[in-house]
N, C-alpha and C. Protein backbone atom coordinates (compact mmCIF):
# COMPACT_ATOMS: atom_id res chain seq x y z
N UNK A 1 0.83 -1.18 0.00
CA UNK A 1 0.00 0.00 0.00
C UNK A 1 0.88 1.24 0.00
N UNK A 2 0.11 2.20 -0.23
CA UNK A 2 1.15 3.45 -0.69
C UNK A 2 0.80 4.27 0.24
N UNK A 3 2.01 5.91 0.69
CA UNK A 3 1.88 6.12 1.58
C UNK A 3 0.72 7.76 0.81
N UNK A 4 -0.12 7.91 1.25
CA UNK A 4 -1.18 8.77 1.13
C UNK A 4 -0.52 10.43 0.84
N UNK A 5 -1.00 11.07 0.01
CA UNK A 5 -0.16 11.79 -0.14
C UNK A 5 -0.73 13.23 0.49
N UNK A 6 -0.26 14.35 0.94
CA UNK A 6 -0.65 14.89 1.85
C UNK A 6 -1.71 16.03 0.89
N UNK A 7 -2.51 16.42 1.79
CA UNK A 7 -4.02 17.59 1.55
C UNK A 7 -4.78 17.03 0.67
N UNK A 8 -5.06 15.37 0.80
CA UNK A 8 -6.51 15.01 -0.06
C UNK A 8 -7.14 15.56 0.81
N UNK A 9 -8.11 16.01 -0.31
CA UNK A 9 -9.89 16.65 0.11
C UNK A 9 -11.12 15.65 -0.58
N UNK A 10 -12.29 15.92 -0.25
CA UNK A 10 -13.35 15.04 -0.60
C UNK A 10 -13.52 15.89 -1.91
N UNK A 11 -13.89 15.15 -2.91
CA UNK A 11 -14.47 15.54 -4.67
C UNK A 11 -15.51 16.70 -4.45
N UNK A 12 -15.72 17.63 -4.90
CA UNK A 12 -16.52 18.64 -4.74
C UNK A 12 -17.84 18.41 -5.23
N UNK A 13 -18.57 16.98 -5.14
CA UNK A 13 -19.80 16.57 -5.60
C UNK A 13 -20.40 15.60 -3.78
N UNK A 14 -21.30 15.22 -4.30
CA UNK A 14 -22.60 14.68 -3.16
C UNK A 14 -22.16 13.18 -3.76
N UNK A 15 -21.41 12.68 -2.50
CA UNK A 15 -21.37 11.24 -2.92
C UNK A 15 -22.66 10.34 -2.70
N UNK A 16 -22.47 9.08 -2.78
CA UNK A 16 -24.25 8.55 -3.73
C UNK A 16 -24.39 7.87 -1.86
N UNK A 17 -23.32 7.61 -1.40
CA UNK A 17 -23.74 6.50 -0.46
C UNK A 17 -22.30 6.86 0.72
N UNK A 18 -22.42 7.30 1.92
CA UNK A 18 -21.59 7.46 2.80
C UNK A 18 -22.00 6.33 4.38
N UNK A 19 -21.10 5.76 4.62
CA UNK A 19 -21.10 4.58 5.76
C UNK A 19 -20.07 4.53 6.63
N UNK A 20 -20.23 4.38 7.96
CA UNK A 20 -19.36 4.15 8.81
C UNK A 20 -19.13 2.47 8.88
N UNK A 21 -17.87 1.66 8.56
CA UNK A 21 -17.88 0.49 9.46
C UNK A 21 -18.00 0.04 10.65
N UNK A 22 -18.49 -1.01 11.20
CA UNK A 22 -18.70 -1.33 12.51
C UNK A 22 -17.46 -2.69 12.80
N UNK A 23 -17.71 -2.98 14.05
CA UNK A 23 -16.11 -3.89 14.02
C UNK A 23 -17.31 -5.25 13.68
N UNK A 24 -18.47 -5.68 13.42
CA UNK A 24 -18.96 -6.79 12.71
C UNK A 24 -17.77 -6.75 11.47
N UNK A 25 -17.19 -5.51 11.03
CA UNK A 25 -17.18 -5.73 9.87
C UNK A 25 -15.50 -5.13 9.60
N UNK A 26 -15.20 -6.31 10.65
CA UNK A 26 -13.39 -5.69 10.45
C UNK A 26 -12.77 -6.90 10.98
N UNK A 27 -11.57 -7.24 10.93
CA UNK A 27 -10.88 -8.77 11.75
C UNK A 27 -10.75 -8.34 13.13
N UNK A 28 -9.85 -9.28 13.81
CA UNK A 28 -9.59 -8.94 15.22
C UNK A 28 -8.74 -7.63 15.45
N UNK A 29 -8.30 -7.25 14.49
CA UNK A 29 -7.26 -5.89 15.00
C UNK A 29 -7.93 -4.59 14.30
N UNK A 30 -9.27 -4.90 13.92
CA UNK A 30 -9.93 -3.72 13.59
C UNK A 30 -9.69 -3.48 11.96
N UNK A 31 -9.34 -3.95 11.05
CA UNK A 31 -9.35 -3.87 9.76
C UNK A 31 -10.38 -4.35 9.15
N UNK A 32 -10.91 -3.24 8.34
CA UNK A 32 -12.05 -3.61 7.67
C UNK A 32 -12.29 -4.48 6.41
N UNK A 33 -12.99 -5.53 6.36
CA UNK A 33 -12.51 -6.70 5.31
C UNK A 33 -13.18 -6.03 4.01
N UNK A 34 -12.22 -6.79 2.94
CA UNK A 34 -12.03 -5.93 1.73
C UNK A 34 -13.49 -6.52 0.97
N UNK A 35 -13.85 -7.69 1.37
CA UNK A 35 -15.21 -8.18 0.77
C UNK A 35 -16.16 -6.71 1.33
N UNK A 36 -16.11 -6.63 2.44
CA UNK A 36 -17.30 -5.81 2.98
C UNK A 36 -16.89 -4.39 2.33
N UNK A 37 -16.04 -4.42 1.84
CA UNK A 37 -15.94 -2.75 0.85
C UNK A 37 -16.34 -3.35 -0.23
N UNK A 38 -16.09 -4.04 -0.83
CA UNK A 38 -16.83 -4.21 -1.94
C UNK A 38 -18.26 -4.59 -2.62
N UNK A 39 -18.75 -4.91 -1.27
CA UNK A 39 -20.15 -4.99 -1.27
C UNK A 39 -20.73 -3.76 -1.15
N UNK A 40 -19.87 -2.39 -0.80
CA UNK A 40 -20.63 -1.45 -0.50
C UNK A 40 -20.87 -0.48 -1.88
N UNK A 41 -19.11 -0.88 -2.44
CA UNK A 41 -19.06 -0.50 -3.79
C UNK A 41 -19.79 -0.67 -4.98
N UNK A 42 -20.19 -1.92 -4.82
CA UNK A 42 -21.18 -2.45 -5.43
C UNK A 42 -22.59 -1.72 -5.62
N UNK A 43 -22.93 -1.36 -4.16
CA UNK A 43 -23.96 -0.82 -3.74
C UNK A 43 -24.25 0.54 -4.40
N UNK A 44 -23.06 0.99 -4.32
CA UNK A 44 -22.67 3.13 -4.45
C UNK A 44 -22.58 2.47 -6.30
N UNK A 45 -22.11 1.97 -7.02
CA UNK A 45 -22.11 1.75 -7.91
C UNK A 45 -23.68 1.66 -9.06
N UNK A 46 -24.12 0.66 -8.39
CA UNK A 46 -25.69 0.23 -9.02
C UNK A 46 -26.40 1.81 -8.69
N UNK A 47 -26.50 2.50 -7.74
CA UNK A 47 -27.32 3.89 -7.83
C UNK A 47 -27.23 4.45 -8.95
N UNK A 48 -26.54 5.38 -9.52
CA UNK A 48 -26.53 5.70 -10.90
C UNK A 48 -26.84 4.98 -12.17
N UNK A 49 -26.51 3.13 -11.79
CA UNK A 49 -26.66 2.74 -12.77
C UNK A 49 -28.46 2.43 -12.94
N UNK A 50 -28.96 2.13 -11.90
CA UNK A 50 -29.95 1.68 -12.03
C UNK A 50 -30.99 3.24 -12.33
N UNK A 51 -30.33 4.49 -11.91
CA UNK A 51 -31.22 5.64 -12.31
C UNK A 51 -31.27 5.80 -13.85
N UNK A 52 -30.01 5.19 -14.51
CA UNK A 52 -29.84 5.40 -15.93
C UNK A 52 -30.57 4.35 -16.71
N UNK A 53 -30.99 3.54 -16.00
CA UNK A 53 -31.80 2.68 -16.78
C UNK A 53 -33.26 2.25 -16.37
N UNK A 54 -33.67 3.09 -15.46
CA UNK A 54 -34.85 3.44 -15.06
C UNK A 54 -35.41 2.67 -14.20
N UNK A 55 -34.79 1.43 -13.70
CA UNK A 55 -35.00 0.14 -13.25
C UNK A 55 -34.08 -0.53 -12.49
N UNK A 56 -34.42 -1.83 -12.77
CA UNK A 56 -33.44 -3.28 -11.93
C UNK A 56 -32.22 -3.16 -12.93
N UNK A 57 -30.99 -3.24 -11.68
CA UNK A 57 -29.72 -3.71 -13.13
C UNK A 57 -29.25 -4.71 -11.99
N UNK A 58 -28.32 -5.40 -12.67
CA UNK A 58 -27.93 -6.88 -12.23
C UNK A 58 -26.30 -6.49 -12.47
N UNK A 59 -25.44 -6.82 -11.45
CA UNK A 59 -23.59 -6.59 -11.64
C UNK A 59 -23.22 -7.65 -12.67
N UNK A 60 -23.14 -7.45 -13.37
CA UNK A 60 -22.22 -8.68 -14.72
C UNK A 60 -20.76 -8.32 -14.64
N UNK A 61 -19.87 -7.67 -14.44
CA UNK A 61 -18.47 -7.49 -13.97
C UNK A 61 -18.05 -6.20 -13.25
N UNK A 62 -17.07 -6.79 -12.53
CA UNK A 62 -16.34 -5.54 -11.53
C UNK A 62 -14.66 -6.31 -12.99
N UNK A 63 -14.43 -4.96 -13.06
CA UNK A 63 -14.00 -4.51 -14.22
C UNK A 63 -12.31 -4.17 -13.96
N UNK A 64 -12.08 -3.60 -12.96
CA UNK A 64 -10.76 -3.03 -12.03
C UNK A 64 -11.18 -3.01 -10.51
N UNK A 65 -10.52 -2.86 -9.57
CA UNK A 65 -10.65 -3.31 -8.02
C UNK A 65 -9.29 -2.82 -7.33
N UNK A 66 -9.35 -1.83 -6.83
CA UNK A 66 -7.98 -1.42 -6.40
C UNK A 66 -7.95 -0.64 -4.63
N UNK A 67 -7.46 -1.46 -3.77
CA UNK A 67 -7.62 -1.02 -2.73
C UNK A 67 -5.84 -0.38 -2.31
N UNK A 68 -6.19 0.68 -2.20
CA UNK A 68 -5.14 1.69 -1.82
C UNK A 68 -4.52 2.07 -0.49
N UNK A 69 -5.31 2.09 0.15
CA UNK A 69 -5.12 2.22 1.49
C UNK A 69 -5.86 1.16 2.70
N UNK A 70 -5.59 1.13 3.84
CA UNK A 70 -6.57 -0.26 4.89
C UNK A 70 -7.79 1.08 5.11
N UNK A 71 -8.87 0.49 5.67
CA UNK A 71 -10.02 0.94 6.03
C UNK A 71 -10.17 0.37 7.64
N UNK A 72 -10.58 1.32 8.27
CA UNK A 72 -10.42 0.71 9.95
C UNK A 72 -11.78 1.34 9.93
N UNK A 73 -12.20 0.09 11.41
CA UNK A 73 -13.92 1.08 11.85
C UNK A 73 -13.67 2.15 12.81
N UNK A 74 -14.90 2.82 11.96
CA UNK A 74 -14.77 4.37 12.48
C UNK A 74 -14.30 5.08 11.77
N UNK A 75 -13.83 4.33 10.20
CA UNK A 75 -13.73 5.80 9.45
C UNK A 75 -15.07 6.15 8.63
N UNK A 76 -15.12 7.06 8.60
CA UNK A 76 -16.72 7.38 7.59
C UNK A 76 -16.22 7.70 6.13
N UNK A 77 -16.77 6.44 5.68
CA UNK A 77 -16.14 6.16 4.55
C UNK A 77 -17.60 6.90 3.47
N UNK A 78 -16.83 7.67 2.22
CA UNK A 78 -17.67 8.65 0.90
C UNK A 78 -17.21 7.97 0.05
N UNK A 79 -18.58 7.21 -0.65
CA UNK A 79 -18.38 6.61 -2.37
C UNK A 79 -18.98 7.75 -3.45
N UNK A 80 -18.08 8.32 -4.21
CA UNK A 80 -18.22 9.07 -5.22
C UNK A 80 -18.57 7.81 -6.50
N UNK A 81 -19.62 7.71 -7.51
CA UNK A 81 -20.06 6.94 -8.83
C UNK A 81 -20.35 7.74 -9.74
N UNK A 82 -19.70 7.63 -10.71
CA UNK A 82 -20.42 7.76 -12.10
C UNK A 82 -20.34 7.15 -13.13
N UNK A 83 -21.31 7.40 -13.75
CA UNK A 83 -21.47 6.50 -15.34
C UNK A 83 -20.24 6.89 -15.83
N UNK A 84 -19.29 6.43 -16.73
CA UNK A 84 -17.96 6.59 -17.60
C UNK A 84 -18.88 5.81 -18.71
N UNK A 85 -19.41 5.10 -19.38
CA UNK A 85 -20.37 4.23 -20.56
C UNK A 85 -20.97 3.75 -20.13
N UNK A 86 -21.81 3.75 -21.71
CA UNK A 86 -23.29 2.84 -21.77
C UNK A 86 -23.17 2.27 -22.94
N UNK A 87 -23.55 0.71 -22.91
CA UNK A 87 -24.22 0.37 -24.24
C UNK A 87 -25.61 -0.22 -24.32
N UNK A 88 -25.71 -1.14 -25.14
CA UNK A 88 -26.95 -1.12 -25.58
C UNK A 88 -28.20 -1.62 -24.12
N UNK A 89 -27.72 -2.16 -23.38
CA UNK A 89 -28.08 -2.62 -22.40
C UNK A 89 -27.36 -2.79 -21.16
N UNK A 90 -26.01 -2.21 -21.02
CA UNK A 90 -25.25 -2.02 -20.07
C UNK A 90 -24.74 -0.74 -19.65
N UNK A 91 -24.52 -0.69 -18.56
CA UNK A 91 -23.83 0.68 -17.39
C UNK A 91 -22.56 0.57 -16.67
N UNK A 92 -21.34 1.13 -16.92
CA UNK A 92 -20.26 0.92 -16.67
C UNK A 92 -19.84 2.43 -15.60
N UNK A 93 -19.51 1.44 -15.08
CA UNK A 93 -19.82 2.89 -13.62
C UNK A 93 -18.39 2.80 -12.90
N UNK A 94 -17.69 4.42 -12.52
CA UNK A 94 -16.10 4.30 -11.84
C UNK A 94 -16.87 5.12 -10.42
N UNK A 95 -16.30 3.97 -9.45
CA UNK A 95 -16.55 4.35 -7.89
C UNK A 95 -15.07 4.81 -7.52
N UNK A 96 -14.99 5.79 -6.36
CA UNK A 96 -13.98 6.26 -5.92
C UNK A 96 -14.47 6.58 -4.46
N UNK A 97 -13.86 5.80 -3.27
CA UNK A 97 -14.42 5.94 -2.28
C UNK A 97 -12.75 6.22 -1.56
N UNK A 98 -13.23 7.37 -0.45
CA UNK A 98 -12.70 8.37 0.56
C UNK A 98 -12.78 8.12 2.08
N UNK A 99 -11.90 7.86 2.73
CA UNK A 99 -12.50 7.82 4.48
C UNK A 99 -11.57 8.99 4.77
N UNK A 100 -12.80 9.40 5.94
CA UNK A 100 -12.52 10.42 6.72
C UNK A 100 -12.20 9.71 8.24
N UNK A 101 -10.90 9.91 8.67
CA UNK A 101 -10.53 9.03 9.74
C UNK A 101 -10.95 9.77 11.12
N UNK A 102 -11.31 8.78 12.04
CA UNK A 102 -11.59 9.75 12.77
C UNK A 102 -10.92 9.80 14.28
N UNK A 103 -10.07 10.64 14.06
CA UNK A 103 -9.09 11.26 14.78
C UNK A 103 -9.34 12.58 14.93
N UNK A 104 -7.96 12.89 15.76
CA UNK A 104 -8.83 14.85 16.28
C UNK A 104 -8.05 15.25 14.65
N UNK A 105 -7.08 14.91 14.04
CA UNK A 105 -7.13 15.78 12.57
C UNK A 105 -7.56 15.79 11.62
N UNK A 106 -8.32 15.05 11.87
CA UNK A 106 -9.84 14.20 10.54
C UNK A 106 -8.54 14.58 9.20
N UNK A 107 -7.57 13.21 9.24
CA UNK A 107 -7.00 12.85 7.94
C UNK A 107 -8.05 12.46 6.79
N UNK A 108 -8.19 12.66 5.55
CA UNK A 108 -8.48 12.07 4.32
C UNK A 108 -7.90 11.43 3.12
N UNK A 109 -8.38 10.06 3.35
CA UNK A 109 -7.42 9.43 2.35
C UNK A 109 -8.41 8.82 1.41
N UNK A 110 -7.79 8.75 0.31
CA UNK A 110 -8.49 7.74 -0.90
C UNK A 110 -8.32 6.52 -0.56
N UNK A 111 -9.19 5.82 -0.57
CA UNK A 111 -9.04 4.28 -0.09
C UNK A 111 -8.99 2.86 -0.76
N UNK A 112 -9.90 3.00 -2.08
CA UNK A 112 -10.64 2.46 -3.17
C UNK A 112 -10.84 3.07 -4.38
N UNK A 113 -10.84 2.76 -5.48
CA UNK A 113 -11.29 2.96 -6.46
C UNK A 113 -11.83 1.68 -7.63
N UNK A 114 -12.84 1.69 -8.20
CA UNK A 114 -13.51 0.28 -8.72
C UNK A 114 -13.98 0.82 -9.96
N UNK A 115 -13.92 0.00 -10.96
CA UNK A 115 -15.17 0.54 -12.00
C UNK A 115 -16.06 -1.29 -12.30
N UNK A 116 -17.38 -0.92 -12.73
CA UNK A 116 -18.08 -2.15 -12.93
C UNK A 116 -19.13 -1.90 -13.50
N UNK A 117 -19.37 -2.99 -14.03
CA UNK A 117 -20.73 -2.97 -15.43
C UNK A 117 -21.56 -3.55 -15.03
N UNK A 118 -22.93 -3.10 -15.15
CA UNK A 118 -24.51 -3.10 -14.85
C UNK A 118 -25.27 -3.65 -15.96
N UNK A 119 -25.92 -4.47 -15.73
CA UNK A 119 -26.98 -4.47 -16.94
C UNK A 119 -28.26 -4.62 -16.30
N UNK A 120 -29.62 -3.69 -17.27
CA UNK A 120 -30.57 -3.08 -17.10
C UNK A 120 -30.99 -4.65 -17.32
N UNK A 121 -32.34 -4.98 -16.41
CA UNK A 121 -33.01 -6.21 -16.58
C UNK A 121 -34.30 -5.93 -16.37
N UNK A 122 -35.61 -6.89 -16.95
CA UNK A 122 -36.59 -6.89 -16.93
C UNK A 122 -37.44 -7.84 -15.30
N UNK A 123 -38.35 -7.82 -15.25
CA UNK A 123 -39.09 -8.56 -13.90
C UNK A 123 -38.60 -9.42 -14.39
N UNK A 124 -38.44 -10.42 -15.58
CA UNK A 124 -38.04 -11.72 -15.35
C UNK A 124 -36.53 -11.94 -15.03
N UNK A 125 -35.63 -10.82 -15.06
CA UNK A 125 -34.89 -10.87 -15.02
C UNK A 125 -33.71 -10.84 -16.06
N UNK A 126 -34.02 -10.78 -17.41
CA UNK A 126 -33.45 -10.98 -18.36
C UNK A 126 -33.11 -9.38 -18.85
N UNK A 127 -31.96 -9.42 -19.38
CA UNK A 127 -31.42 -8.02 -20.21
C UNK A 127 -32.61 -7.65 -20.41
N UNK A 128 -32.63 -5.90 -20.89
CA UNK A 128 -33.52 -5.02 -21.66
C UNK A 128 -32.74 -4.00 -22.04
N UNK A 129 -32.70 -3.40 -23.12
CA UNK A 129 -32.26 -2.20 -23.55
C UNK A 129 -32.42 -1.25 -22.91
N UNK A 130 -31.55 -0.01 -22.55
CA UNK A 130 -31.66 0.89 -21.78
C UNK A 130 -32.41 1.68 -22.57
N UNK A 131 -33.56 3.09 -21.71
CA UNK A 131 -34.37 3.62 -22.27
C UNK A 131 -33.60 4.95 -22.95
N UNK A 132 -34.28 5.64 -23.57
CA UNK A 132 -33.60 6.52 -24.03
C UNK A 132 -32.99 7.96 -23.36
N UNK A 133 -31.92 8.82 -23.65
CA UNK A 133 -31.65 9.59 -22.44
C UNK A 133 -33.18 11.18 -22.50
């Protein structure tokens, strides 16, 4: 892991999904497991995608996966998403998630960054073409 480089700030946008970890969700020395970030990513991810396609989308690939820094509980962790493409029935979405540590100097570090593809599905579940913009 790399060493954080000094005066990150949070993205000057409204991230989709902000969470604190709990120690359910860290090993015995307080590290937060990398599955449980990525379930969240997942989560902060599908919002945009599923607004862009008006509906249900289903994860068909996590695309890149890059954890940068450890995540401990108690940091209040900010997932920034957006669409980067679309095709005919898919949503390809880059997450970039931030913890704010919480200490008396409230450090900010980049922690994560992911991109992953969505596809728009019908009640039965099957692909559908995304609607028009």
């Amino acid at each position: 892991m790399s060493t954080p480089p000094d005066n990150v700030k949070l993205p000057d946008l409204e991230p989709v999904l902000r969470v604190m970890p709990m120690p359910t969700d860290s090993n015995i020395h307080g590290d937060v497991f990398g599955g449980w970030i990525m379930s969240q990513v997942d989560i902060a991810g599908a919002i945009p995608a599923a607004r862009r396609a008006d509906g249900r989308v289903a994860t068909v690939s996590v695309n890149a996966f890059v954890f940068k820094q450890p995540v401990f509980v108690g940091d209040l962790l900010s997932f920034y998403a957006k669409i980067v493409r679309t095709g005919v029935t898919s949503v390809t979405v880059e997450v970039d998630v931030y913890a704010q540590r919480q200490r008396l100097d409230a450090e900010i570090v980049k922690v994560t960054e992911a991109t992953l593809t969505y596809v728009a599905t019908d009640d039965a579940r099957r692909s559908r073409p995304l609607p028009p913009l």
